[in-house]
C-alpha atoms as a PDB file:
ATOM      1  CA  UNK A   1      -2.665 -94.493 -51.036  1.00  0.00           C
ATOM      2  CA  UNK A   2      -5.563 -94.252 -53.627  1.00  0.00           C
ATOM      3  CA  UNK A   3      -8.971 -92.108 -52.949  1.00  0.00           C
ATOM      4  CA  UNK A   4     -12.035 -92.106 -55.114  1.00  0.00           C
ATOM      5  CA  UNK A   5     -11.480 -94.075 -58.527  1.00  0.00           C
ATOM      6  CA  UNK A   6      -7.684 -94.530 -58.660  1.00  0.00           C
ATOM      7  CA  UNK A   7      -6.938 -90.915 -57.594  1.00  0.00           C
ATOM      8  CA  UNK A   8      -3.619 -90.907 -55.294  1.00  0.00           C
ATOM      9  CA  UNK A   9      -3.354 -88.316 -52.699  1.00  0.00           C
ATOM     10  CA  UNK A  10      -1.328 -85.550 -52.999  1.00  0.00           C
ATOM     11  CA  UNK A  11       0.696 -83.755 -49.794  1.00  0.00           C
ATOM     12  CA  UNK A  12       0.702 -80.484 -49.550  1.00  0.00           C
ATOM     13  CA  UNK A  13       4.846 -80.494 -50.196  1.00  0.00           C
ATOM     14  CA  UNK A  14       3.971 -82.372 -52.865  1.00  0.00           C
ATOM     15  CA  UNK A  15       1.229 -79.973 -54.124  1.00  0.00           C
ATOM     16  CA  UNK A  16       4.149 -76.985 -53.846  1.00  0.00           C
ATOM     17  CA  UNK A  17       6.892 -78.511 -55.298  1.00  0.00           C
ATOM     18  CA  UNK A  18       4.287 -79.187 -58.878  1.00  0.00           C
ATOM     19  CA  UNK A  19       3.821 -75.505 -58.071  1.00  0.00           C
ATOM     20  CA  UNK A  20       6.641 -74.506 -57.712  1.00  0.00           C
ATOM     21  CA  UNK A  21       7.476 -76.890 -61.151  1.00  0.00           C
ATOM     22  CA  UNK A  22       4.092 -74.861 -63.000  1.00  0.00           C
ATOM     23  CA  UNK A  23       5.463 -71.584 -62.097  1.00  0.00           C
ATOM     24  CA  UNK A  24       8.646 -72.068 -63.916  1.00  0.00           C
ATOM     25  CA  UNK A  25       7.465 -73.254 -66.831  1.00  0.00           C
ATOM     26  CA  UNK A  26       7.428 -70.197 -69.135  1.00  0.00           C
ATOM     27  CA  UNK A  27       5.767 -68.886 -70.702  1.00  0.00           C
ATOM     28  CA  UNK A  28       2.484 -70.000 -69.201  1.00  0.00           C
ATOM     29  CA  UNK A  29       3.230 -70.929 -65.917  1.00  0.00           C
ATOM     30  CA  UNK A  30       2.883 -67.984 -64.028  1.00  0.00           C
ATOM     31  CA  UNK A  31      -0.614 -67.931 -65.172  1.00  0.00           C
ATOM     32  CA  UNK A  32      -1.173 -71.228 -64.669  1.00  0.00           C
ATOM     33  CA  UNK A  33       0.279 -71.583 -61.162  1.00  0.00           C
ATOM     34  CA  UNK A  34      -2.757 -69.633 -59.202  1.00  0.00           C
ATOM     35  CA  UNK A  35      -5.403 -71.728 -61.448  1.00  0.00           C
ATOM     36  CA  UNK A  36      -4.113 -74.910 -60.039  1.00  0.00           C
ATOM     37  CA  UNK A  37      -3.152 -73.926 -56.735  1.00  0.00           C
ATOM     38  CA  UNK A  38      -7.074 -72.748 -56.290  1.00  0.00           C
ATOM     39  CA  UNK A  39      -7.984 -76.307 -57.452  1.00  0.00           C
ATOM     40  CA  UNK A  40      -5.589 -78.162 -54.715  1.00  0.00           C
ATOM     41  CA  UNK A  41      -5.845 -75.755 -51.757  1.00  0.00           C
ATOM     42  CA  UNK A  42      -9.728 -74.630 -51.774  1.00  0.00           C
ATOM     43  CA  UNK A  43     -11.035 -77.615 -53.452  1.00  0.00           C
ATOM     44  CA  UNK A  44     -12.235 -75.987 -56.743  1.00  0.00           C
ATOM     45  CA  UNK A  45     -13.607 -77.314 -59.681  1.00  0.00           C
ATOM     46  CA  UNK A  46     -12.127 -76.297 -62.976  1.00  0.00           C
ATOM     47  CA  UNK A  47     -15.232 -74.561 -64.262  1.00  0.00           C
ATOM     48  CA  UNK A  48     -15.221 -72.534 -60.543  1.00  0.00           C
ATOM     49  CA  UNK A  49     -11.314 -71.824 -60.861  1.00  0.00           C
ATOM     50  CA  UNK A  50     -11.601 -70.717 -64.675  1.00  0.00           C
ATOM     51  CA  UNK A  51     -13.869 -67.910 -63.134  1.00  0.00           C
ATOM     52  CA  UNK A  52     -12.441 -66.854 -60.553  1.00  0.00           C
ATOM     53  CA  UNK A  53     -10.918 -63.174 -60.220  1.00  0.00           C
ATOM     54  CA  UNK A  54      -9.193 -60.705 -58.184  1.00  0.00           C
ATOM     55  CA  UNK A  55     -12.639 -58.978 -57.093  1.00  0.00           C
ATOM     56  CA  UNK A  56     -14.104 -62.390 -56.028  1.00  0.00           C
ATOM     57  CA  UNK A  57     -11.161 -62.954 -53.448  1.00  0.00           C
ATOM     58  CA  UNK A  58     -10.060 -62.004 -49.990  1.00  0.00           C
ATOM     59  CA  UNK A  59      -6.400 -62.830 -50.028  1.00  0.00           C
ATOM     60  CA  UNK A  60      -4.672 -63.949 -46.977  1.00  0.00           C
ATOM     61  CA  UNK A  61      -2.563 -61.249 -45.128  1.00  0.00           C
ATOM     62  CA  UNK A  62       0.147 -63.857 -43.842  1.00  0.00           C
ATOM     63  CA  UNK A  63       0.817 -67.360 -44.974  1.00  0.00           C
ATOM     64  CA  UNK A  64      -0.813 -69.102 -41.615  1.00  0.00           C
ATOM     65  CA  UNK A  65      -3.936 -67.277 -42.845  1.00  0.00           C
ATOM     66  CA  UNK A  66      -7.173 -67.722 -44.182  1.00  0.00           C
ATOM     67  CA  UNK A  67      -8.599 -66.043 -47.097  1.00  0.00           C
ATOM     68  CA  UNK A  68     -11.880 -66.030 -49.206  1.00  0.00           C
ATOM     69  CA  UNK A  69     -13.237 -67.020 -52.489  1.00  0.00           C
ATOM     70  CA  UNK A  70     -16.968 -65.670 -53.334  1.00  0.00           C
ATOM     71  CA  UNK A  71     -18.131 -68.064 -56.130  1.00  0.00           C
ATOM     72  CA  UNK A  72     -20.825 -67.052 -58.366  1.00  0.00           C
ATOM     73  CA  UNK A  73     -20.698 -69.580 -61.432  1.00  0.00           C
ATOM     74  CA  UNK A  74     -19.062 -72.160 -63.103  1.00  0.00           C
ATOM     75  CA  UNK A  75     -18.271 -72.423 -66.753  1.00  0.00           C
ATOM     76  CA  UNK A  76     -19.506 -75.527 -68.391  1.00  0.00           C
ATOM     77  CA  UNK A  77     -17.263 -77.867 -70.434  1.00  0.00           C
ATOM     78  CA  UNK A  78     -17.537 -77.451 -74.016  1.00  0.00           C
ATOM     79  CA  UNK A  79     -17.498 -73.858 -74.001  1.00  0.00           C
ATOM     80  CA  UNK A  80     -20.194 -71.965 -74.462  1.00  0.00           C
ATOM     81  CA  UNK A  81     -23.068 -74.558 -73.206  1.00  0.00           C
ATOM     82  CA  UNK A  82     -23.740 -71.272 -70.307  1.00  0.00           C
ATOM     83  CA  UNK A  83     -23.106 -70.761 -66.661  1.00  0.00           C
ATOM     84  CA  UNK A  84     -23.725 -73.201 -63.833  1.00  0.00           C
ATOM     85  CA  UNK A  85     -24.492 -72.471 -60.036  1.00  0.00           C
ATOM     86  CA  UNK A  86     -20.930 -72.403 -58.119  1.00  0.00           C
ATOM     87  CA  UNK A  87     -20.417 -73.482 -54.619  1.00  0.00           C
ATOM     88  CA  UNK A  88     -19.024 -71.530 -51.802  1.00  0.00           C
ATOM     89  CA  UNK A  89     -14.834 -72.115 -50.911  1.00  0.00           C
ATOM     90  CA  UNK A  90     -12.766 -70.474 -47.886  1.00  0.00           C
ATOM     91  CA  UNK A  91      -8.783 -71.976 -48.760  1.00  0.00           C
ATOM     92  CA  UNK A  92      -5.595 -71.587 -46.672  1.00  0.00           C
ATOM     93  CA  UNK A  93      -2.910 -70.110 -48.299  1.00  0.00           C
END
């Protein structure tokens, strides 16, 4: 099925296994895994997830869980054109 402008949807056992796939891939992809996880499970935009750190979280204690993500900004695309207003995300583990 196709969403939005020739988008196809993505499962979340789809969305692990390219995880799953990220994380492997050495010797960026255990950086990369969390970046792209944020943008599939909370529904993040690139310049939100690029900014995102361990203070501006409340991690889930169990994987049925909830947890937090306190968005300030966004980093605009080129680099360097300054910060943007971010919105708010709660994601599921």
């Amino acid at each position: 099925m196709l969403v939005g402008s020739m988008i196809p949807d993505v499962n979340p056992g789809q969305a692990r296994a390219l995880l799953d796939a990220i994380e492997k891939h050495r010797p960026s992809g255990p950086l990369l895994m969390p970046f792209f996880a944020a943008l599939y499970f909370a529904g993040l935009r690139p310049e939100e997830a690029v900014n995102l750190r361990e203070k501006d979280m409340t991690l889930p204690d169990t994987p049925d869980t909830w947890g937090e993500f306190y968005l300030t900004t966004a980093t605009r695309t080129p680099a360097g054109s300054g910060p943007i207003p971010a919105k708010s995300a709660t994601s599921a583990a």
